[in-house]
Protein backbone atom coordinates (compact mmCIF):
# COMPACT_ATOMS: atom_id res chain seq x y z
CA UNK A 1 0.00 0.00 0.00
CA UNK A 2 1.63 3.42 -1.07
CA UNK A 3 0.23 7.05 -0.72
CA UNK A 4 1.47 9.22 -3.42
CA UNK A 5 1.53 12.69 -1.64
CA UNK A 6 2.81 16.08 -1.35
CA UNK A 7 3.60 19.05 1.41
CA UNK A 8 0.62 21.24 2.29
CA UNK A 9 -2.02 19.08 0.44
CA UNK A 10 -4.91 18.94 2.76
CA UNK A 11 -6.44 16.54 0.89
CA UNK A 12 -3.59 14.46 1.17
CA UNK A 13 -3.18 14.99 4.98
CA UNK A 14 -6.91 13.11 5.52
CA UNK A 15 -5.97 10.49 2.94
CA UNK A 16 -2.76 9.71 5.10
CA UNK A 17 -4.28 10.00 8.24
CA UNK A 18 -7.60 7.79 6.87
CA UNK A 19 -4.80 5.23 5.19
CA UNK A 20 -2.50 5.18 8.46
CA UNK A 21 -6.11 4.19 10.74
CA UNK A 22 -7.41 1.50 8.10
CA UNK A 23 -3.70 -0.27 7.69
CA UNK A 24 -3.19 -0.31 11.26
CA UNK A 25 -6.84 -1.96 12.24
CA UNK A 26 -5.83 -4.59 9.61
CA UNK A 27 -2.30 -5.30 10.07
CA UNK A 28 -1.22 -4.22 6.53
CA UNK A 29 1.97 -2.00 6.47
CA UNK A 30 1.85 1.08 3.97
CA UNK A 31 4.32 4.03 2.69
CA UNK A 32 3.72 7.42 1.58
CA UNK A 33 5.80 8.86 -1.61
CA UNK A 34 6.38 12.64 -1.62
CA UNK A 35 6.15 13.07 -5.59
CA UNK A 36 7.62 17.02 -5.06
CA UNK A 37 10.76 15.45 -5.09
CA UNK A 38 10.53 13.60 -8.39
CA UNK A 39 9.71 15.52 -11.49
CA UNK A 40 8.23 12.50 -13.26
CA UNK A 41 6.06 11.76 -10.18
CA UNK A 42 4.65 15.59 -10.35
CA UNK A 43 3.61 15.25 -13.86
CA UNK A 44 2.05 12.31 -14.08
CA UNK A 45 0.21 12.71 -10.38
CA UNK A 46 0.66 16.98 -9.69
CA UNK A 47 -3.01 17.03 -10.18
CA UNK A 48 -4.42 13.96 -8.99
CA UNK A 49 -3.04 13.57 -5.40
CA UNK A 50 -3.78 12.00 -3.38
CA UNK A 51 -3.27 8.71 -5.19
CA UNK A 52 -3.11 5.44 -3.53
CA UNK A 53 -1.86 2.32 -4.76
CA UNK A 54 -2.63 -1.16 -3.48
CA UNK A 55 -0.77 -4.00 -4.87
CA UNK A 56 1.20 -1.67 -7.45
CA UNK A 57 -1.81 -0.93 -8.93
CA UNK A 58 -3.61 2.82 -8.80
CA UNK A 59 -6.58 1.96 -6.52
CA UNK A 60 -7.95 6.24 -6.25
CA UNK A 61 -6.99 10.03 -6.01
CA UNK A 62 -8.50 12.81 -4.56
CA UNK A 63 -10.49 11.01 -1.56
CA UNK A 64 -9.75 7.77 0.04
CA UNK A 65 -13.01 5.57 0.76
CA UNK A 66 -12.48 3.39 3.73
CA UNK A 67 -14.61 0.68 2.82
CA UNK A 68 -13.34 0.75 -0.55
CA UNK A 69 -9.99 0.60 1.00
CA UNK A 70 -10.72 -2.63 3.39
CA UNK A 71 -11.92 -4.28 0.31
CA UNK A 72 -9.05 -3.67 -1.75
CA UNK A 73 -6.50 -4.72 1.45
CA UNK A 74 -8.34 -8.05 2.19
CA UNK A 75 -8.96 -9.24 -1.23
């Protein structure tokens, strides 16, 4: 589980903090990528982020769903 992310994104601040609850109740460890330090990372995801990935695979942007999220980790 990875949170792509950046400094001052408020949106990305609840998808961390929602991410960092939902991991922890099920065991599953997770990391959070700043993409302001990779030019690639910025264009592809500058106006997307949030953007989590479960499994290497995008899984959303913007908000983070928590029930979604379960799903995803326990499938």
């Amino acid at each position: 589980m990875v949170v792509y992310s950046k400094p001052g994104c408020h949106l990305c601040e609840d998808a961390v903090a929602l991410v960092d609850r939902v991991c922890a109740e099920l065991g599953v460890t997770w990391s959070e990528v700043d993409i302001s330090t990779d030019a690639e990372l910025m264009r592809e995801y500058g106006e997307q982020i949030p953007v989590t990935f479960v499994d290497g695979r995008q899984h959303d942007f913007w908000r983070v769903d928590p029930e979604r999220l379960r799903t995803a980790l326990t499938a």
